[in-house]
N, C-alpha and C. Protein backbone atom coordinates (compact mmCIF):
# COMPACT_ATOMS: atom_id res chain seq x y z
N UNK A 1 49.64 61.00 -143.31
CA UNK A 1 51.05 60.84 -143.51
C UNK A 1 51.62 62.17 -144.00
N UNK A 2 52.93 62.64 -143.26
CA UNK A 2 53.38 64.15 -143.47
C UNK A 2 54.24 63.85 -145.01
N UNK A 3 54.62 64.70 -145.72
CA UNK A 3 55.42 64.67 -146.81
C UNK A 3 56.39 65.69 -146.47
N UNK A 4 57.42 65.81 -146.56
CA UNK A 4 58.22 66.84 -146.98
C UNK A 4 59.47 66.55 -147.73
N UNK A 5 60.15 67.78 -148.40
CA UNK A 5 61.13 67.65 -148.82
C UNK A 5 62.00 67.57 -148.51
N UNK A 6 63.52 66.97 -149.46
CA UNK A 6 64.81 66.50 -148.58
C UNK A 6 65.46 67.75 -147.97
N UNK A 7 65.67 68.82 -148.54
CA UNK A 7 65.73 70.10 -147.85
C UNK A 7 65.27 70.70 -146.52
N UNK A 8 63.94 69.93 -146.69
CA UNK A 8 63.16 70.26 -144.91
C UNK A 8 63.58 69.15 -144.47
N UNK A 9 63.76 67.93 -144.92
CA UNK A 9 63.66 67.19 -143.87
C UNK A 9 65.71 67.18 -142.97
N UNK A 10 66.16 67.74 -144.13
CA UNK A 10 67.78 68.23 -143.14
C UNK A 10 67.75 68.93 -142.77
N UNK A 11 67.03 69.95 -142.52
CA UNK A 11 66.89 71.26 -141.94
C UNK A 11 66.04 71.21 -140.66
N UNK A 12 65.24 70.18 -140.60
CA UNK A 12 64.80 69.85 -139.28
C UNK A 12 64.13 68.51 -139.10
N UNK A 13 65.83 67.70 -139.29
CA UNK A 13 65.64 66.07 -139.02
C UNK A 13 65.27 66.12 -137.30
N UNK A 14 65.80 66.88 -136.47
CA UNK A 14 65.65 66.51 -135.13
C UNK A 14 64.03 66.24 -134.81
N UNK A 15 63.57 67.26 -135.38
CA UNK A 15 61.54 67.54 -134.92
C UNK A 15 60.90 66.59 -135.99
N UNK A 16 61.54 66.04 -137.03
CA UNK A 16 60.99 64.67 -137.59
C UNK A 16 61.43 63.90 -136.54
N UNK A 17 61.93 63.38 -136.40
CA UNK A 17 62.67 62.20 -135.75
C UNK A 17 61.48 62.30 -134.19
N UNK A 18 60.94 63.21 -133.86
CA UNK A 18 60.56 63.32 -132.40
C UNK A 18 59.02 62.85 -132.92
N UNK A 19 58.85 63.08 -134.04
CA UNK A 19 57.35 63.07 -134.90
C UNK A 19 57.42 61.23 -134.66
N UNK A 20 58.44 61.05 -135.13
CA UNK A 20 58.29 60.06 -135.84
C UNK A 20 58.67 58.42 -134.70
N UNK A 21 59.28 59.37 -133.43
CA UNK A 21 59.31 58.54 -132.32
C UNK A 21 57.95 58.32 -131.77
N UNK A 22 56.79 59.52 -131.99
CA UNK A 22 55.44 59.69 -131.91
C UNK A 22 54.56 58.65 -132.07
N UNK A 23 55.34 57.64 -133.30
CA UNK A 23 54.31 57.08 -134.04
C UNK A 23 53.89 57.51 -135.79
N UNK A 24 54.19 58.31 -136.31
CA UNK A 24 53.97 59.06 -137.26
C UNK A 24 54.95 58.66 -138.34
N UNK A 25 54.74 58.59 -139.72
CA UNK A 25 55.33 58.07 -140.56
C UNK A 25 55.52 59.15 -141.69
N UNK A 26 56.53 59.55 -141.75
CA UNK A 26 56.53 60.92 -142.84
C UNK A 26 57.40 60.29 -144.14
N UNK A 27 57.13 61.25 -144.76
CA UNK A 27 57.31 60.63 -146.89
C UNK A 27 58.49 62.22 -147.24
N UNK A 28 59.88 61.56 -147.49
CA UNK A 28 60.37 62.29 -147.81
C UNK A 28 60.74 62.38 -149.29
N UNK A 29 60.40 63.71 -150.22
CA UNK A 29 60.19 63.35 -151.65
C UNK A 29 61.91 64.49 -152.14
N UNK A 30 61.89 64.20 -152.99
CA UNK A 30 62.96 65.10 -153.82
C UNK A 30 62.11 65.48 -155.42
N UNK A 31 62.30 66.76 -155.42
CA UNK A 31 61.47 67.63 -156.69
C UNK A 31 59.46 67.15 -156.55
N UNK A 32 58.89 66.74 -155.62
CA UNK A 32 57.59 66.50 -154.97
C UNK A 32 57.97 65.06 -155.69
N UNK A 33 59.14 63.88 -155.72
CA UNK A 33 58.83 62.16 -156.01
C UNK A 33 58.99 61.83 -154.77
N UNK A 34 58.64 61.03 -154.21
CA UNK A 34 58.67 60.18 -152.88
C UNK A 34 60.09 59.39 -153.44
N UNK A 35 60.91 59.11 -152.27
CA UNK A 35 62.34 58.48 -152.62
C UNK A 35 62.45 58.10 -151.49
N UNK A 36 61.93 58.31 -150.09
CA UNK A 36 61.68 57.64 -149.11
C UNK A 36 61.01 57.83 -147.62
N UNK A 37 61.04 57.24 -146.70
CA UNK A 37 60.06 57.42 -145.81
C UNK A 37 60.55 57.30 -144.16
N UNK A 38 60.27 57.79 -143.02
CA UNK A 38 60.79 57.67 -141.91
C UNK A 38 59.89 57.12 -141.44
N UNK A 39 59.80 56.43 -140.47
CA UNK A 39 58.74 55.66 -139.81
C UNK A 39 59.25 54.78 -138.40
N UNK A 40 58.42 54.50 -137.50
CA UNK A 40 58.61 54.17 -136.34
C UNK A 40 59.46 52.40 -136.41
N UNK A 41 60.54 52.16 -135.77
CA UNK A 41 61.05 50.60 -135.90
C UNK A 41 59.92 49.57 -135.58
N UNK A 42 59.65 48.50 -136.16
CA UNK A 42 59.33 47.24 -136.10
C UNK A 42 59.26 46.98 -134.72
N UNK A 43 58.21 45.92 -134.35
CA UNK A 43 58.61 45.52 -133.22
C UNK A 43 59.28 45.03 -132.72
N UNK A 44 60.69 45.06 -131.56
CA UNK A 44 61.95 44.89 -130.89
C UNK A 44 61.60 44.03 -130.24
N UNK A 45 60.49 43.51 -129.67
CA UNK A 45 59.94 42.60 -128.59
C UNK A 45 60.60 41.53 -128.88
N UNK A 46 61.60 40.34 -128.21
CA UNK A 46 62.33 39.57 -128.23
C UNK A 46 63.90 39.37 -129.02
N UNK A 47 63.81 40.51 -129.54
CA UNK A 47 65.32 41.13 -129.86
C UNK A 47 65.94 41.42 -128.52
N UNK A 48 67.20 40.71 -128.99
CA UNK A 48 68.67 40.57 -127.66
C UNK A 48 69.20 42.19 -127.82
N UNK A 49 69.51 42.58 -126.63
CA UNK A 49 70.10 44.22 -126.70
C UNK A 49 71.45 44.01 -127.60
N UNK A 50 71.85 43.16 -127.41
CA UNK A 50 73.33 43.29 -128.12
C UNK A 50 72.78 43.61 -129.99
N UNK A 51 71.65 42.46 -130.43
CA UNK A 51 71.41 42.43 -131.59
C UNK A 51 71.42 44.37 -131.78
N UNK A 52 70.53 44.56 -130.86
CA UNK A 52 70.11 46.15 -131.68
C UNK A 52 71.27 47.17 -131.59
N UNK A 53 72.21 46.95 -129.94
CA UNK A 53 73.45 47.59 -130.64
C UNK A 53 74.33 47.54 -132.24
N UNK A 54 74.33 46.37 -132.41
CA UNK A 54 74.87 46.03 -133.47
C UNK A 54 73.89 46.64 -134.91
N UNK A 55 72.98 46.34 -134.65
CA UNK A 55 71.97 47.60 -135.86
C UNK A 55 72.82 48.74 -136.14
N UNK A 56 72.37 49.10 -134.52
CA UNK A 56 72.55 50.83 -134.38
C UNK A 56 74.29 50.88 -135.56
N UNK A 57 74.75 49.94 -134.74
CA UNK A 57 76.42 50.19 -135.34
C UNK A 57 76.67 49.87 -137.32
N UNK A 58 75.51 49.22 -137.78
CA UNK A 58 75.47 49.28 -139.02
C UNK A 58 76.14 47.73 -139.51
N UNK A 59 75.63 46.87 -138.29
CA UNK A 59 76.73 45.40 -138.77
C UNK A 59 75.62 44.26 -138.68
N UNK A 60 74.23 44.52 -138.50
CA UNK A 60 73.28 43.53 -138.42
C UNK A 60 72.40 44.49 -138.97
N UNK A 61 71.63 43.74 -139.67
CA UNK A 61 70.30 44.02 -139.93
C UNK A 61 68.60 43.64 -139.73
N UNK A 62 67.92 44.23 -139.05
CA UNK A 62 66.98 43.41 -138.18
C UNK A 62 65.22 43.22 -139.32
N UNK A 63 65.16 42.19 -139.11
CA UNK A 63 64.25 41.93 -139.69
C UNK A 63 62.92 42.94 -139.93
N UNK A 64 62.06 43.21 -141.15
CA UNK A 64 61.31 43.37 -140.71
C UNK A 64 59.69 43.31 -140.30
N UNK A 65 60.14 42.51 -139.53
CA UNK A 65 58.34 42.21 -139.23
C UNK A 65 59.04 40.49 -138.24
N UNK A 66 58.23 40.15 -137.69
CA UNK A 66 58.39 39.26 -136.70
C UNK A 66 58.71 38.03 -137.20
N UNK A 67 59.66 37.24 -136.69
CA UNK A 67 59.16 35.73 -136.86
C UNK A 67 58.21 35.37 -137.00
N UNK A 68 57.81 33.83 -137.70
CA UNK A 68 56.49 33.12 -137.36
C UNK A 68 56.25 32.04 -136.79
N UNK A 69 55.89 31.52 -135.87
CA UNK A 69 56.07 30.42 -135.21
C UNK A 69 56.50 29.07 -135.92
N UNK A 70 56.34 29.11 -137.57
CA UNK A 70 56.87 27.79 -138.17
C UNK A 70 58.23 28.41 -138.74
N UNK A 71 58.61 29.55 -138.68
CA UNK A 71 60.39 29.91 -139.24
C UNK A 71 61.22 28.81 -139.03
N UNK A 72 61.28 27.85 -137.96
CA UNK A 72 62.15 26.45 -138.15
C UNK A 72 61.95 25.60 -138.84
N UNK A 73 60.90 25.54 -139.59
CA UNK A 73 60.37 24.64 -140.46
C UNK A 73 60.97 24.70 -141.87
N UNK A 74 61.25 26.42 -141.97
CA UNK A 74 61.66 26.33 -143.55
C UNK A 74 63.45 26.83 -143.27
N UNK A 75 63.60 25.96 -142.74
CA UNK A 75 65.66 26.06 -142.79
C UNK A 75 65.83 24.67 -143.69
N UNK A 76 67.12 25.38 -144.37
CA UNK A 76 67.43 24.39 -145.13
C UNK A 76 68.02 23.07 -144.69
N UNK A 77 67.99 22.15 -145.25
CA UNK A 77 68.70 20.85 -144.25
C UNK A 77 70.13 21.31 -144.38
N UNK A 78 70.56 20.02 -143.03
CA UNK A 78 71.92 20.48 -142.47
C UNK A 78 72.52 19.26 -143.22
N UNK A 79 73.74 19.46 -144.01
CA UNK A 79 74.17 18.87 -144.86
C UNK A 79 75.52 18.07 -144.22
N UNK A 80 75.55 16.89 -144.64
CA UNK A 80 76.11 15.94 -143.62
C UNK A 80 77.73 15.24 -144.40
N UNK A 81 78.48 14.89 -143.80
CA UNK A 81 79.41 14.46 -144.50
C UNK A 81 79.69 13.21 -143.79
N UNK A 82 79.72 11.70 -144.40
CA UNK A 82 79.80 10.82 -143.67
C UNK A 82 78.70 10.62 -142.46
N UNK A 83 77.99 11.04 -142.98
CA UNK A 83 76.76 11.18 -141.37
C UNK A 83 76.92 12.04 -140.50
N UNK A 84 77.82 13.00 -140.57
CA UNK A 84 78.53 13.79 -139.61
C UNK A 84 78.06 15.29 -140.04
N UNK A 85 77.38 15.98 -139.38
CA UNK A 85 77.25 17.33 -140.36
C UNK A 85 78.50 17.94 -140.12
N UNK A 86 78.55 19.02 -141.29
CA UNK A 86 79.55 19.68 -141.65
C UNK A 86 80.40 20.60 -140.67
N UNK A 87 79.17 21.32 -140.17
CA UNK A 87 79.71 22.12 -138.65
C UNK A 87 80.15 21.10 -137.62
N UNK A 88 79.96 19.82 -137.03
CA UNK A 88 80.80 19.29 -136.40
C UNK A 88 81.94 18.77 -136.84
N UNK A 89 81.85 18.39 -138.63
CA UNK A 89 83.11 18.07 -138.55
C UNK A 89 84.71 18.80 -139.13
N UNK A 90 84.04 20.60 -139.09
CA UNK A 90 84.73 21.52 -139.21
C UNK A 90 85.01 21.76 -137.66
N UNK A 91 84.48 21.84 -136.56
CA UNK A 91 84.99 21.80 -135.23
C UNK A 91 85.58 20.74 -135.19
N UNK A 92 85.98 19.41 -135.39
CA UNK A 92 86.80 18.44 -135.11
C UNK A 92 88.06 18.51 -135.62
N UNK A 93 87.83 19.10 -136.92
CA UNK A 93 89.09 19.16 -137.42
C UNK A 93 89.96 20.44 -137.23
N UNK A 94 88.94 21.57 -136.85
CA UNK A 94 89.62 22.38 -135.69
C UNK A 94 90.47 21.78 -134.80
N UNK A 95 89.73 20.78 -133.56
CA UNK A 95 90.24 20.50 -132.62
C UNK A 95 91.57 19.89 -132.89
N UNK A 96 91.52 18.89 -133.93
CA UNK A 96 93.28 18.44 -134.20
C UNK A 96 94.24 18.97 -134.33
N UNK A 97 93.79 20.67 -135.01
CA UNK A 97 94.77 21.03 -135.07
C UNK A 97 95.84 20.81 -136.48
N UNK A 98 97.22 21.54 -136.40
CA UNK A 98 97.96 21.52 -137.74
C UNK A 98 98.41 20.37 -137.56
């Protein structure tokens, strides 16, 4: 793992960034403390293109590290009003109108 300082690493973010598209994970320190790190993205594999535009744009944030095949298991229950959950009966009362 490369280290450098915040000084080097603005002075030649481009040839990190090419390092680090590589595969390579570099440690950027201020006064020799580690304060943070560049490293290759997570795996994208079943991420929607729109989701990662929206990354890129700074309005989603993508997980990191994968789903797990039981992630539906731990959602919270859907909370019901009259037997009716809440999201349908905020669209209904949409639909009526003022």
């Amino acid at each position: 793992m490369k280290t450098v300082s915040v000084s080097d690493a603005k002075n030649h973010l481009s040839a990190l960034l090419r390092e680090v598209r590589g595969g390579a994970t570099i440690v950027i320190t201020d006064r020799g403390v580690p304060i943070d790190h560049l490293s290759p993205p997570t795996s994208l594999r079943g991420v929607s293109p729109r989701s990662i535009e929206l990354a890129q744009r700074g309005r989603l944030v993508l997980g990191e590290r994968e789903p797990t095949g039981d992630w539906a298991l731990h959602q919270p229950p859907i909370e019901t009003i009259g037997g009716v959950s809440i999201v349908a009966a905020l669209l209904a009362e949409r639909d009526e109108g003022p």
